[in-house]
Each structure stands twice: as C-alpha cells, then as structure tokens.
C-alpha atoms as a PDB file:
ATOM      1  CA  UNK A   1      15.009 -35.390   3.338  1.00  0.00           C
ATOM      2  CA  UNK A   2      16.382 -38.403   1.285  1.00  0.00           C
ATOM      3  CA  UNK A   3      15.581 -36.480  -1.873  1.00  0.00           C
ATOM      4  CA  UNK A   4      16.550 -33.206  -1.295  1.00  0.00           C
ATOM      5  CA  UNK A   5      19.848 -34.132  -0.142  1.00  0.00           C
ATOM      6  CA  UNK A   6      20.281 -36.320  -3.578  1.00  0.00           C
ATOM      7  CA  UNK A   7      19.311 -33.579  -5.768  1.00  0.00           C
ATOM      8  CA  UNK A   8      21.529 -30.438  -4.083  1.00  0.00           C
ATOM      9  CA  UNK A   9      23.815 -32.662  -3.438  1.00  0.00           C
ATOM     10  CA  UNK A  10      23.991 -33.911  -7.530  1.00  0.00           C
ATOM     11  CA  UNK A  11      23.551 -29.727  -8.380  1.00  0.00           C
ATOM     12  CA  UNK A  12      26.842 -28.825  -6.287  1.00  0.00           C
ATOM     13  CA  UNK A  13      28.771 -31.186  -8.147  1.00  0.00           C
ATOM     14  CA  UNK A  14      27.651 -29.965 -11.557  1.00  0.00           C
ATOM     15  CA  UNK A  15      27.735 -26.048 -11.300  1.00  0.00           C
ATOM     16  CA  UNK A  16      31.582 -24.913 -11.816  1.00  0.00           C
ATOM     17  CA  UNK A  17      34.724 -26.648 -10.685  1.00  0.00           C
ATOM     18  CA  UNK A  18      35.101 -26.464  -6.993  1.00  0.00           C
ATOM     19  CA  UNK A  19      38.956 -26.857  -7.354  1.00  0.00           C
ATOM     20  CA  UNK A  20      38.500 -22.817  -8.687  1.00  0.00           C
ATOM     21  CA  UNK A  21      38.791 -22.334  -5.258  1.00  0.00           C
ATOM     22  CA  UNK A  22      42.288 -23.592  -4.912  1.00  0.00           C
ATOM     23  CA  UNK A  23      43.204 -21.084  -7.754  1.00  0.00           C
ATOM     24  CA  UNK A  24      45.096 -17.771  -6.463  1.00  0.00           C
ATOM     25  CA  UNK A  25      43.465 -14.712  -7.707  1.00  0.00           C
ATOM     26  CA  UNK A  26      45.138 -12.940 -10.702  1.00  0.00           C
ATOM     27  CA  UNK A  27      47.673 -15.708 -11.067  1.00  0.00           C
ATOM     28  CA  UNK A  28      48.060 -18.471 -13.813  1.00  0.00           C
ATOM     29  CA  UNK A  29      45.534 -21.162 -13.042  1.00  0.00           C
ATOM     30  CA  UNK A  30      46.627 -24.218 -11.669  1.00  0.00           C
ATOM     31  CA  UNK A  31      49.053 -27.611 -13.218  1.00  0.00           C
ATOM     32  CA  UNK A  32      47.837 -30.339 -14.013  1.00  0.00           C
ATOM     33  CA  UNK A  33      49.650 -32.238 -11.498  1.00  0.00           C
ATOM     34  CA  UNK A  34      48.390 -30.562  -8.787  1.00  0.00           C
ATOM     35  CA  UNK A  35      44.833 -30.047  -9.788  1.00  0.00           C
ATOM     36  CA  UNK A  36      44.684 -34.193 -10.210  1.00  0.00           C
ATOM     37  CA  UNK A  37      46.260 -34.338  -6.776  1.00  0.00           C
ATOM     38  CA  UNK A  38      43.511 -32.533  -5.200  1.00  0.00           C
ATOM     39  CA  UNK A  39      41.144 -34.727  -6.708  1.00  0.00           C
ATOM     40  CA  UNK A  40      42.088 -37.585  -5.275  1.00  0.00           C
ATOM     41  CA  UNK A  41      42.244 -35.320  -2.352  1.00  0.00           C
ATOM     42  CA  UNK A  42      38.736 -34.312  -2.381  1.00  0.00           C
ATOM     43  CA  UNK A  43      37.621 -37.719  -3.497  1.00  0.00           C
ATOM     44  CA  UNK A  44      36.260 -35.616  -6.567  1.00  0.00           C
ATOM     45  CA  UNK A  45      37.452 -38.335  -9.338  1.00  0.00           C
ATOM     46  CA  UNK A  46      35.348 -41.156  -8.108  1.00  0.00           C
ATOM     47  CA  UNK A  47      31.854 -41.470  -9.777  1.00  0.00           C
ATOM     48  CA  UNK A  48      28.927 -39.436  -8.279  1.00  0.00           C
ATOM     49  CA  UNK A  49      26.977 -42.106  -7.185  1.00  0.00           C
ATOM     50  CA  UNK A  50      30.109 -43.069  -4.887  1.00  0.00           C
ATOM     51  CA  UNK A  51      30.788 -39.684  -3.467  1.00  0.00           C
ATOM     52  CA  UNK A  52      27.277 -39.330  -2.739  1.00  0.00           C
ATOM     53  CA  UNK A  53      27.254 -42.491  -0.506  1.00  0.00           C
ATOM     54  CA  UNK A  54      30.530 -41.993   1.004  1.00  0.00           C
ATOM     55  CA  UNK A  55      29.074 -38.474   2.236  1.00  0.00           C
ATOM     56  CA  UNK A  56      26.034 -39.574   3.741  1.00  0.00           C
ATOM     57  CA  UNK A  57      27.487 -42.246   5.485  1.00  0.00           C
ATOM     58  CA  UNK A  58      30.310 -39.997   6.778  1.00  0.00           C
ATOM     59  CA  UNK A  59      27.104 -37.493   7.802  1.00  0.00           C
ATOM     60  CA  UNK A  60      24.869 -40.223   9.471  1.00  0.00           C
ATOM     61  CA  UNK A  61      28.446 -40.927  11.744  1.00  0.00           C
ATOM     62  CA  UNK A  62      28.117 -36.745  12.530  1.00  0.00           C
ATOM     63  CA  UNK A  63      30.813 -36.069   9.819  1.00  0.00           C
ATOM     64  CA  UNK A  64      29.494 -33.445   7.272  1.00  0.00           C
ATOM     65  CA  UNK A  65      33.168 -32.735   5.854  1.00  0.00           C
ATOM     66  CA  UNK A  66      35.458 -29.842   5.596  1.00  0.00           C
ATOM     67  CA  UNK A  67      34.680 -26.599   3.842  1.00  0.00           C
ATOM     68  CA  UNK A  68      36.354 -26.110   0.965  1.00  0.00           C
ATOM     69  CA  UNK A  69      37.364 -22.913   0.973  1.00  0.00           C
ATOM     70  CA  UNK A  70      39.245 -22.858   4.532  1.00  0.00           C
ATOM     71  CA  UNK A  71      39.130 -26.448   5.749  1.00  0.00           C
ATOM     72  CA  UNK A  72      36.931 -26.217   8.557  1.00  0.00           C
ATOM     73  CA  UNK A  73      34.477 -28.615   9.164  1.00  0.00           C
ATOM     74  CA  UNK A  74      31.165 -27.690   8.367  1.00  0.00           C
ATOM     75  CA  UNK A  75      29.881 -29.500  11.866  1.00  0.00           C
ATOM     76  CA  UNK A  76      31.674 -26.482  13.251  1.00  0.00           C
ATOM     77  CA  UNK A  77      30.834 -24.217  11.125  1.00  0.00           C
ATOM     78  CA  UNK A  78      26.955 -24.975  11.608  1.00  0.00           C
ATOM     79  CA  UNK A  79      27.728 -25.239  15.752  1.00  0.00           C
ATOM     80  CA  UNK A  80      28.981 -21.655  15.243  1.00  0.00           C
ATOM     81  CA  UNK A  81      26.309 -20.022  13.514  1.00  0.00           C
ATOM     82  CA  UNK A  82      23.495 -21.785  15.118  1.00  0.00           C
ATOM     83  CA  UNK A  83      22.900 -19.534  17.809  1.00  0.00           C
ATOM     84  CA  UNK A  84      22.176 -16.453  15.556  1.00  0.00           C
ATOM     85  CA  UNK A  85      19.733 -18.311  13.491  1.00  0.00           C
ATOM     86  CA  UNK A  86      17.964 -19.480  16.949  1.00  0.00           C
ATOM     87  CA  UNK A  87      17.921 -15.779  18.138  1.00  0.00           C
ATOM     88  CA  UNK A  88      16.261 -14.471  15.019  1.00  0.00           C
ATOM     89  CA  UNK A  89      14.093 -17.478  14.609  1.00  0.00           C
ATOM     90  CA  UNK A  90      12.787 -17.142  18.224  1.00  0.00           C
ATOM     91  CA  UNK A  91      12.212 -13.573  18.264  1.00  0.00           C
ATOM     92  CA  UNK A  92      10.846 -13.419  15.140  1.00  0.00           C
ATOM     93  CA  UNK A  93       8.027 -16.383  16.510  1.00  0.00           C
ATOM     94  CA  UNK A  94       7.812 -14.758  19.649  1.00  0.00           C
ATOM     95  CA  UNK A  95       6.443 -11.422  17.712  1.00  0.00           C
ATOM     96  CA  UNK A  96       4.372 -13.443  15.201  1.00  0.00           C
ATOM     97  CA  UNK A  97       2.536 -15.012  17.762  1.00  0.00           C
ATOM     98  CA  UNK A  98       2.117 -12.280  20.438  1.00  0.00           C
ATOM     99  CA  UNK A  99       0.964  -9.858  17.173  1.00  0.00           C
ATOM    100  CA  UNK A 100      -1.261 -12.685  15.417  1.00  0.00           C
ATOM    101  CA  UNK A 101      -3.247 -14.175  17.722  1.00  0.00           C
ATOM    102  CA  UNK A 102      -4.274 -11.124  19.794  1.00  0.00           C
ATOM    103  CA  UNK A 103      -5.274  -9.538  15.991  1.00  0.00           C
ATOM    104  CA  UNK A 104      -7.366 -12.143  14.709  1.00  0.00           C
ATOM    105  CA  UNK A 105      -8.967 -12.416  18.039  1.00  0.00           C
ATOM    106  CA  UNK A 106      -9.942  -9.047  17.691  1.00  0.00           C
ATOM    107  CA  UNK A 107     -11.017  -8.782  14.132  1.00  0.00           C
ATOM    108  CA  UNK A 108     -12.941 -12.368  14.963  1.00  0.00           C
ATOM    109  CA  UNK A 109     -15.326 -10.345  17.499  1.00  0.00           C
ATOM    110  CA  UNK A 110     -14.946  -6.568  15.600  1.00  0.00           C
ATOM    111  CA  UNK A 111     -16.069  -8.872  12.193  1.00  0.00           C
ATOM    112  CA  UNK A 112     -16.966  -6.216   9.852  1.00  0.00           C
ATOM    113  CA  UNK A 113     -15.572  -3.171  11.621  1.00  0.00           C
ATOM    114  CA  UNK A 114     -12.978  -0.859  11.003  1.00  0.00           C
ATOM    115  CA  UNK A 115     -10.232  -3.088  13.446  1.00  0.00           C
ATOM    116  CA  UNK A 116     -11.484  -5.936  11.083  1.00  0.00           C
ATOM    117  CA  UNK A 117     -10.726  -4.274   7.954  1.00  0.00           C
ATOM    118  CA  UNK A 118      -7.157  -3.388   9.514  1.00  0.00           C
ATOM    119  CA  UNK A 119      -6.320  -6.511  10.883  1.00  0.00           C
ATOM    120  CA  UNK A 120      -7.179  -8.792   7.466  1.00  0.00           C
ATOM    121  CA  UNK A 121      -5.278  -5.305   5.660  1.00  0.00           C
ATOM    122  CA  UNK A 122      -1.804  -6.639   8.241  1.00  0.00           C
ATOM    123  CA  UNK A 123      -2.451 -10.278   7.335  1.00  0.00           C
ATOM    124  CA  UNK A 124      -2.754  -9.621   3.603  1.00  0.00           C
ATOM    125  CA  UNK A 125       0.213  -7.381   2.881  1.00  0.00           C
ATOM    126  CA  UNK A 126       2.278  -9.867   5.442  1.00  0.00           C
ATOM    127  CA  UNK A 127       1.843 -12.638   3.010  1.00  0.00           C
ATOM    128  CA  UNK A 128       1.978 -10.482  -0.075  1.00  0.00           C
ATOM    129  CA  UNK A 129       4.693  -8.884   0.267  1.00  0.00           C
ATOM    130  CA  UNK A 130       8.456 -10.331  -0.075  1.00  0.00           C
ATOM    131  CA  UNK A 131      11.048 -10.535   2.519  1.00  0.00           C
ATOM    132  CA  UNK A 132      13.546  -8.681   0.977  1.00  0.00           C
ATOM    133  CA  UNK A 133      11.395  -5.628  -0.140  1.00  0.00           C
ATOM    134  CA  UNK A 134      10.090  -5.165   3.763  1.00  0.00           C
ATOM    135  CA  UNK A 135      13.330  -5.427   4.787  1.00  0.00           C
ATOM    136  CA  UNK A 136      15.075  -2.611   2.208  1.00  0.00           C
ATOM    137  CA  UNK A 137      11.995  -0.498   2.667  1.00  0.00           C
ATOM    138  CA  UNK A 138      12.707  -0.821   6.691  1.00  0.00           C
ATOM    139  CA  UNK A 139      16.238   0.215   6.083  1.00  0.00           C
ATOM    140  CA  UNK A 140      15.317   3.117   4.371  1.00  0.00           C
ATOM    141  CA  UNK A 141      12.823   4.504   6.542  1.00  0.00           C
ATOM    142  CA  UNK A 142      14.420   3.558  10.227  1.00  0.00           C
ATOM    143  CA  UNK A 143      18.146   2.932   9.442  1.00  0.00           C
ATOM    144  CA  UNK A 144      18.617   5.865   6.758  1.00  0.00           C
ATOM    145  CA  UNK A 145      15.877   8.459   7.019  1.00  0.00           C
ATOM    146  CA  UNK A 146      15.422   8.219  10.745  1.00  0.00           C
ATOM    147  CA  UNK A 147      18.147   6.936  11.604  1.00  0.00           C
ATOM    148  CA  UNK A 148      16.604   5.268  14.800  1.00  0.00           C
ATOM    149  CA  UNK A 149      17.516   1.616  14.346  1.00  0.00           C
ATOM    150  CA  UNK A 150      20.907   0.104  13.367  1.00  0.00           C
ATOM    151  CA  UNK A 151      20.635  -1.386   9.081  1.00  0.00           C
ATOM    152  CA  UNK A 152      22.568  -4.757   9.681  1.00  0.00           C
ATOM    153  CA  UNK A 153      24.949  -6.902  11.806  1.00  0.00           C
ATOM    154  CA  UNK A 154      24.464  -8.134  15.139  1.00  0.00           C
ATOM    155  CA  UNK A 155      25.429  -6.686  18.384  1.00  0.00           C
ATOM    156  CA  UNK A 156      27.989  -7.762  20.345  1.00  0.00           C
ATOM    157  CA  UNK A 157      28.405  -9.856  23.580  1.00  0.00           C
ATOM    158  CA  UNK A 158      29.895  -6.864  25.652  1.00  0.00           C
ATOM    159  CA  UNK A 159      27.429  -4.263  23.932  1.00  0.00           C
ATOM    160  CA  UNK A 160      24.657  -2.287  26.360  1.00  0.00           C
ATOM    161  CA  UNK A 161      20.756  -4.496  26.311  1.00  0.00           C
ATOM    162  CA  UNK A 162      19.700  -1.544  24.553  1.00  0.00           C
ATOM    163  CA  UNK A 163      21.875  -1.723  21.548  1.00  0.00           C
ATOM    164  CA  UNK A 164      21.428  -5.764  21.717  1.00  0.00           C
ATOM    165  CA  UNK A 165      17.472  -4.802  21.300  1.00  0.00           C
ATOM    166  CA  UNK A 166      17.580  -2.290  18.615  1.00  0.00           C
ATOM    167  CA  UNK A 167      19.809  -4.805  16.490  1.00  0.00           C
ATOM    168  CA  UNK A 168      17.134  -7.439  16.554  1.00  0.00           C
ATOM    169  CA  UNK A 169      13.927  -5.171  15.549  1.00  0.00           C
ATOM    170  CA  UNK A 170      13.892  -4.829  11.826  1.00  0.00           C
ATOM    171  CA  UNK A 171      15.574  -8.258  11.475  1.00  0.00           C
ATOM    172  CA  UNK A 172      12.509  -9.831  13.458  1.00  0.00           C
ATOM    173  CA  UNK A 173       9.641  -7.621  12.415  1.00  0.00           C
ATOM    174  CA  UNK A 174      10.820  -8.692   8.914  1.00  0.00           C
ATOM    175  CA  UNK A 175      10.640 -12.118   9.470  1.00  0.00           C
ATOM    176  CA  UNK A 176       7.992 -12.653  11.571  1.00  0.00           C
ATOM    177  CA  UNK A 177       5.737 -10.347   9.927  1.00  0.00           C
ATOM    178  CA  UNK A 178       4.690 -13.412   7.534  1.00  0.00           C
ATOM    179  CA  UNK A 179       3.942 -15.772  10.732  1.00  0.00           C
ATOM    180  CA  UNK A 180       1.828 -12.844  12.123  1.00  0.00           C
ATOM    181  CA  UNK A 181      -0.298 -12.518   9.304  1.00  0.00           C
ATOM    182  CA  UNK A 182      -0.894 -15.890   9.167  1.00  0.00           C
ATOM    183  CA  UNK A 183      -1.346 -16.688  12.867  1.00  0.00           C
ATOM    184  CA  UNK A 184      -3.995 -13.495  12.671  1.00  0.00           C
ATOM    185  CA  UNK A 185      -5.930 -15.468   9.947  1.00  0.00           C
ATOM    186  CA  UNK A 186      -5.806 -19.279  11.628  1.00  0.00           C
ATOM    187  CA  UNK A 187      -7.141 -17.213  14.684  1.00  0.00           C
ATOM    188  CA  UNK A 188      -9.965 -15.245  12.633  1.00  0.00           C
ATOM    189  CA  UNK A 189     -11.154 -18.276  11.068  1.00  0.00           C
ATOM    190  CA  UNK A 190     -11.269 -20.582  14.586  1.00  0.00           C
ATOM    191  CA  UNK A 191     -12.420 -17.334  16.079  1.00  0.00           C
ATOM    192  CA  UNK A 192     -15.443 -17.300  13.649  1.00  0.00           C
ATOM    193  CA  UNK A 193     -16.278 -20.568  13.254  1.00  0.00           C
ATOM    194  CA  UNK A 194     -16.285 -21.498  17.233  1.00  0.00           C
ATOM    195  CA  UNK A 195     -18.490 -18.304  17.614  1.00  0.00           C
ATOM    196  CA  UNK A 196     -20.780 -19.838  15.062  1.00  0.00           C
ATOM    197  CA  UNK A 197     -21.066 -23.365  16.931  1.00  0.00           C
ATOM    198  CA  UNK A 198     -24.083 -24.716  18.296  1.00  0.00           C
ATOM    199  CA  UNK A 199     -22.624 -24.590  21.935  1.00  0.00           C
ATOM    200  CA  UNK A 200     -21.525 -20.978  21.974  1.00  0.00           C
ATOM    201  CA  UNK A 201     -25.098 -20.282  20.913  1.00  0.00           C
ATOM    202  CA  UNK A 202     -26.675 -22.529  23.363  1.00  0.00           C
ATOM    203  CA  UNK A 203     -24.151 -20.372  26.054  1.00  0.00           C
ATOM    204  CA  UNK A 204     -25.757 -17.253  24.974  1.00  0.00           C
ATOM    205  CA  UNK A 205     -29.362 -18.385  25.219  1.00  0.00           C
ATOM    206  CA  UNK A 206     -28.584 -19.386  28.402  1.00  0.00           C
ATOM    207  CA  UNK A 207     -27.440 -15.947  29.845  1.00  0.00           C
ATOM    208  CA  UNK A 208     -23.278 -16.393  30.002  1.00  0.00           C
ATOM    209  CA  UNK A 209     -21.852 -13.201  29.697  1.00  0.00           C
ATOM    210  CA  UNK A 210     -20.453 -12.300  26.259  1.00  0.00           C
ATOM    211  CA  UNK A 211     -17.076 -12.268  28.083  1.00  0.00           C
ATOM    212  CA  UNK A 212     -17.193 -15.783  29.321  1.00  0.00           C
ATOM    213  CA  UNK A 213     -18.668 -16.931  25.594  1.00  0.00           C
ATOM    214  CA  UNK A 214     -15.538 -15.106  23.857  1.00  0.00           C
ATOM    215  CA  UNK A 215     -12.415 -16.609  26.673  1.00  0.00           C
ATOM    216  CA  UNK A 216     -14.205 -19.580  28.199  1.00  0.00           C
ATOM    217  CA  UNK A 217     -15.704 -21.085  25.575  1.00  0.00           C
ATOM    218  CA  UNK A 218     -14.573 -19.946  21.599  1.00  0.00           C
ATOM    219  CA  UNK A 219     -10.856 -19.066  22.870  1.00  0.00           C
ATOM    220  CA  UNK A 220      -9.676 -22.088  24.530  1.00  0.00           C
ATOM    221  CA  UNK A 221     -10.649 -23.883  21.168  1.00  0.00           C
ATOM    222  CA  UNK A 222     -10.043 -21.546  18.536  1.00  0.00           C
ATOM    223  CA  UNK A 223      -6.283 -22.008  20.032  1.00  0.00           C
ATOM    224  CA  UNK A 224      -6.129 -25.752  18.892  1.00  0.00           C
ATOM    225  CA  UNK A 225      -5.036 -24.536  15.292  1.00  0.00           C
ATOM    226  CA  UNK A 226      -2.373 -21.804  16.116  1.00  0.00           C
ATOM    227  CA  UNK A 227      -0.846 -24.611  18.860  1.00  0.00           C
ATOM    228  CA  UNK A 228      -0.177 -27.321  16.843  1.00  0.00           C
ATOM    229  CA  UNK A 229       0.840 -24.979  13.739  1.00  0.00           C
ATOM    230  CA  UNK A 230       3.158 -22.831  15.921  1.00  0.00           C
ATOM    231  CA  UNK A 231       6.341 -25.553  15.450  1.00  0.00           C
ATOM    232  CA  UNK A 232       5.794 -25.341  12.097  1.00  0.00           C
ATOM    233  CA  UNK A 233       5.971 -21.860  12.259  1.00  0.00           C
ATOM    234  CA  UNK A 234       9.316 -22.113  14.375  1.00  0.00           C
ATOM    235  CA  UNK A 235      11.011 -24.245  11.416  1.00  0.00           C
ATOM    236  CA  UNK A 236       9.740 -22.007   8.441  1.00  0.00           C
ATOM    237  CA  UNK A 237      11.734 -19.093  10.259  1.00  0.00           C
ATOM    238  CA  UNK A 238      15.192 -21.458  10.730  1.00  0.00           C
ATOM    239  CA  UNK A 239      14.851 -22.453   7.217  1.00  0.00           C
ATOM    240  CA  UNK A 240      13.269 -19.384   5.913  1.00  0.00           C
ATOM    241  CA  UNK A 241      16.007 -16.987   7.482  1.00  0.00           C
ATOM    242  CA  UNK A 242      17.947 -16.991   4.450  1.00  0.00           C
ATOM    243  CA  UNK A 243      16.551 -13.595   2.209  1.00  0.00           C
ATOM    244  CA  UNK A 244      16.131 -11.950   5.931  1.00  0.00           C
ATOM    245  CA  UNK A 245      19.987 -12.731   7.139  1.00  0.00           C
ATOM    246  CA  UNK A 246      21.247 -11.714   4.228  1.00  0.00           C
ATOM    247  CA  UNK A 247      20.009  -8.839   3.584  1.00  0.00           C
ATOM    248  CA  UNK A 248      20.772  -7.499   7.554  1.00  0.00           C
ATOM    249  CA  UNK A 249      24.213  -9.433   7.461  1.00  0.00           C
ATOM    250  CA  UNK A 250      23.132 -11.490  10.108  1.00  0.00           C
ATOM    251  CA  UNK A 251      25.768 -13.809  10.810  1.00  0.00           C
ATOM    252  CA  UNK A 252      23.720 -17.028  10.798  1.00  0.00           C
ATOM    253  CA  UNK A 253      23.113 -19.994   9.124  1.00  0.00           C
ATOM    254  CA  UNK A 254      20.914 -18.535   6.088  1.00  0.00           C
ATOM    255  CA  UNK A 255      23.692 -16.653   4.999  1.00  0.00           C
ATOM    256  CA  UNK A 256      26.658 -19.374   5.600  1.00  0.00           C
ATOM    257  CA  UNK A 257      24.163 -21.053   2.741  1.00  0.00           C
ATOM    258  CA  UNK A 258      24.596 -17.997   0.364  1.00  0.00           C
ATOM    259  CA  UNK A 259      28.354 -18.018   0.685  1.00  0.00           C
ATOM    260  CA  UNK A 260      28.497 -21.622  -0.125  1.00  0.00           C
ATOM    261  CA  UNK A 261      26.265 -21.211  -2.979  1.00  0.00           C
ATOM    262  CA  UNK A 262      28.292 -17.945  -3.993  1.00  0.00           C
ATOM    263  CA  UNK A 263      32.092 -20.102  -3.795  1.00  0.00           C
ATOM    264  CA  UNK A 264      30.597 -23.348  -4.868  1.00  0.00           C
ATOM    265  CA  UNK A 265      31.391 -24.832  -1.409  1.00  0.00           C
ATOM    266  CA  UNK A 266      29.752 -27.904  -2.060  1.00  0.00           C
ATOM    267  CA  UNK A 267      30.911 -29.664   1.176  1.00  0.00           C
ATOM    268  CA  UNK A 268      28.867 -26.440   2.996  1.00  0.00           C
ATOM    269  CA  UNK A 269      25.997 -25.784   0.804  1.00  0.00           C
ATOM    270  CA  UNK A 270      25.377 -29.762   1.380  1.00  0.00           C
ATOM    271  CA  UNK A 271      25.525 -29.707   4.973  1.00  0.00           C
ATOM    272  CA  UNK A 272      23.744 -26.838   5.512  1.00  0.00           C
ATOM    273  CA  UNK A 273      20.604 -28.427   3.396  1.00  0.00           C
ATOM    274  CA  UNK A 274      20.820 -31.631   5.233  1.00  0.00           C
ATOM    275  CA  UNK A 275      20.668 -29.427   8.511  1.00  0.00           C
ATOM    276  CA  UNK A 276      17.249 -27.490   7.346  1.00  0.00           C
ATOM    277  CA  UNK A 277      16.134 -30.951   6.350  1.00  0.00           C
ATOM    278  CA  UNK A 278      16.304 -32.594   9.675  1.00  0.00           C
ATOM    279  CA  UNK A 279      15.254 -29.294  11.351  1.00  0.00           C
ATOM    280  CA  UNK A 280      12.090 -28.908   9.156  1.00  0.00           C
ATOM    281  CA  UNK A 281      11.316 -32.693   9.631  1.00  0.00           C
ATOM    282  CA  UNK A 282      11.583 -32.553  13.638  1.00  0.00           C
ATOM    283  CA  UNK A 283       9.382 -29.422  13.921  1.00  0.00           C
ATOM    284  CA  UNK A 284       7.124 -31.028  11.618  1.00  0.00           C
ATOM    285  CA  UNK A 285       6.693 -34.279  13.536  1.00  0.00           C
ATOM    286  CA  UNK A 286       6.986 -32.347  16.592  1.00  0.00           C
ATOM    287  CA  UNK A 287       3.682 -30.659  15.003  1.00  0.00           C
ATOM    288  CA  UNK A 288       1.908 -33.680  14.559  1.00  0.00           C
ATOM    289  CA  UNK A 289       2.506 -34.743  18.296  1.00  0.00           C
ATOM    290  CA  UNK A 290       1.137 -31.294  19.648  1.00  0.00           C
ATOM    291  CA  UNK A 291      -1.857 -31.750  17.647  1.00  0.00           C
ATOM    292  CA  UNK A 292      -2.763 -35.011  19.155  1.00  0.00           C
ATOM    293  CA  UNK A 293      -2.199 -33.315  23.187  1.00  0.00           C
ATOM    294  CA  UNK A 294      -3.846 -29.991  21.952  1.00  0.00           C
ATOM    295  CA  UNK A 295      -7.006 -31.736  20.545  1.00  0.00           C
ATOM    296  CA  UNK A 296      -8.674 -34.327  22.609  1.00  0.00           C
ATOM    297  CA  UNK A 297     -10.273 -35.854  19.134  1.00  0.00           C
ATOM    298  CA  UNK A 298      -6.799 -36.737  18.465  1.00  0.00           C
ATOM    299  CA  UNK A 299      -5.010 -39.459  19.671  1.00  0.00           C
ATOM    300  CA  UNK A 300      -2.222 -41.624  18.540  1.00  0.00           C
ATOM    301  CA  UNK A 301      -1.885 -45.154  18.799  1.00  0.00           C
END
C-alpha cells in the first residue's frame, strides 16, 4: 500500500496543473499573483518529497484533504459514496457465489456432459470477456431493445422494492459475472479432485450412497477453496467497480475515481487509492485468517 500510494500520488502531481481548476471557463486565465497565492495555499510550492509526507501523515491522523474542485473533504466524500459501492459489491458477490458454486458442482458430477460443456462455456466467456463490453451489450439488449430493465443510475430511497431491484440487475450481473465464472471453476476443480481421493473411493466400495459421497464427503471439502477465496472476491468487486459504475452511472466510489482522474483532483484521486489499498489489504488478510478456520491443516501460530 506504501508503494502505490507513492507512485499515484507522484503521477497526480505531474499530469497538468491542478490550479486549471481555479481557472473560470472561457475567461482570461489566471494572474500571477493569485495563482502563487494558491500555491502556498495548496502547499503546491514545497518540494514533492515534502507534500508527500505532509499528506500521509495528515491521512494516518484520518485527514485525506479537501477536494480541489469544491473544497470538500475527501473523508466525506468517500463516507458518502461508500454505501453504493457496498450495495453493488455485495450483490454482485452474493450472485457470483450463489451462480458459481452450485455450477461447478454440477459440471464436477455431469464431467463430460452437455451441463459440463455449458457450465466451463459460463466460466470461460466470464473471464474472457471485458466489463465494459457485457455491460453495453446488456444495455442494448434489456435497457434499449426490450426495454425491461432501467440503463443506469440508482434508485431512489422513496422509490417502490421493485424499481430498487430492477436498478441493481445489469449493474450486478455485470460485475459478478467474473466472480461466478471463477467460483464455478475453484468448485469444478475441488469438485474433481475430492471425487478422485482415496477416501471417496474407499466410501463407494463400502456401499455409501452416491448422494452421501457427493454432500457428505467431496462437498464439505471441495468448499475449503471458494471459503477462504470468497473475501478476496468481496475486495476485487470494491476495487474493481470502477469500468462497471461508470458505465451504469452508479454513484459510487469507482466513479468519484474517474472524476478525479478526469479534473486532476489530486487530493481525491489520492484518497480514493489509499482507500482501495487498505480495503484490498484487509480482505486479503481477512483471507488468510479464513483459510486457517476453514482448513484444519492450517493453523496459525
């Protein structure tokens, strides 16, 4: 997290001038005077190394700045969106891992059939495919042609469940179709390999039911791998949200990035790195711990 907040952190000081913002459209620039004022202002005329440590100290202390654009802090501004991001991120995991896991269960014990063939078929074009494409292609068919399901935004508080519902389909089917695919495939592969193991066999020669070999025996371990990769899972979608929120105008974090990318907000685009940082980093450690409960092989000292 150290280094990725050092090098966006160095590239948001070096693309354009962020006092441009400060500049009124279609007028005359801005005078000297005031453009060194600001400066100061900004802390902008110390060296980089300086402004760098002066912001992560202020960020370690919960201070993450103001925007530039509006002055609001960017703590705020990251309190505000949060929510959205969570809703998407959730529902998105929620479908990846009631769609995945059920799938490559299936195609595990169908291996070589035609529910195999379509299963591996979901997983493949759910990691081929990109975000955005799904999610214009979606928009096309349901939002334009069909007209069935709404093409961005979120609903609002006071709207009807049902209009709440429809605004999160496309949004999570897009993102969570990636998770599902590869939930289906961690599944296959436990599936098959569990199914392959001396003790299922030695449960078969000893007359258990094929039902008990398959949820007894080669489910409750085939599980180990989609547990203990499911929080990183849950981060990819928070940081991954980005192509998906902006393409549905979802008012989230994702796309609070692209606008500070788009008006060199460096004060924003920084804080909202350092926030997909530490949320990547606790879902990953998070991650580690479930593997060590989820495996009994595993412990900790």
């Amino acid at each position: 997290m150290f280094a990725a907040t050092i090098i966006v952190f160095c590239m948001s000081r070096l693309i354009g001038d962020p006092l441009l913002l400060y500049a009124q459209a279609g007028g005359y620039g801005m005078p000297p005077e005031q453009k060194e004022y600001l400066r100061q202002y900004l802390g902008l005329d110390k060296p980089l190394i300086i402004q760098y440590f002066v912001w992560i100290w202020n960020a370690l202390q919960g201070d993450l700045g103001k925007s530039l654009l509006d002055r609001t802090p960017v703590s705020t501004m990251l309190w505000e969106k949060l929510p959205a991001t969570a809703y998407l991120a959730g529902t998105a995991w929620l479908f990846a891992a009631l769609t995945g896991v059920p799938l490559g269960i299936v195609s595990s014990i169908k291996r070589g059939g035609i529910i195999d063939y379509l299963a591996r078929g979901f997983a493949l074009f759910g990691q081929a495919l990109p975000q955005f494409w799904i999610a214009i292609v979606a928009i096309l068919i349901f939002a334009v042609q069909l007209d069935w399901l709404p093409a961005f935004g979120m609903a609002e508080p006071d709207d009807p469940m049902s209009d709440k519902i429809k605004h999160f389909i496309l949004p999570t089917i897009t993102l969570g179709w990636g998770g599902s695919a590869t939930y289906t495939r961690l599944t296959r592969s436990a599936m098959l390999e569990i199914m392959d193991s001396e003790f299922v066999k030695l449960a078969r020669a000893k007359g258990v039911s094929a039902t008990q070999v398959i949820w007894k025996h080669a489910f409750r371990n085939a599980l180990i791998p989609p547990i203990t990769y499911s929080s990183l899972f849950l981060a990819a979608f928070i940081t991954g949200a980005t192509v998906v929120e902006l393409v549905f105008s979802w008012p989230g974090i994702g796309r609070l990035a692209i606008q500070a990318v788009v008006n060199n907000d460096f004060a924003l685009l920084t804080g909202t790195v350092l926030f997909f940082s530490a949320a990547y980093l606790f879902f990953a450690f998070l991650a580690d711990v479930m593997y060590g409960f989820a495996d009994p092989r595993i412990r900790y000292d």
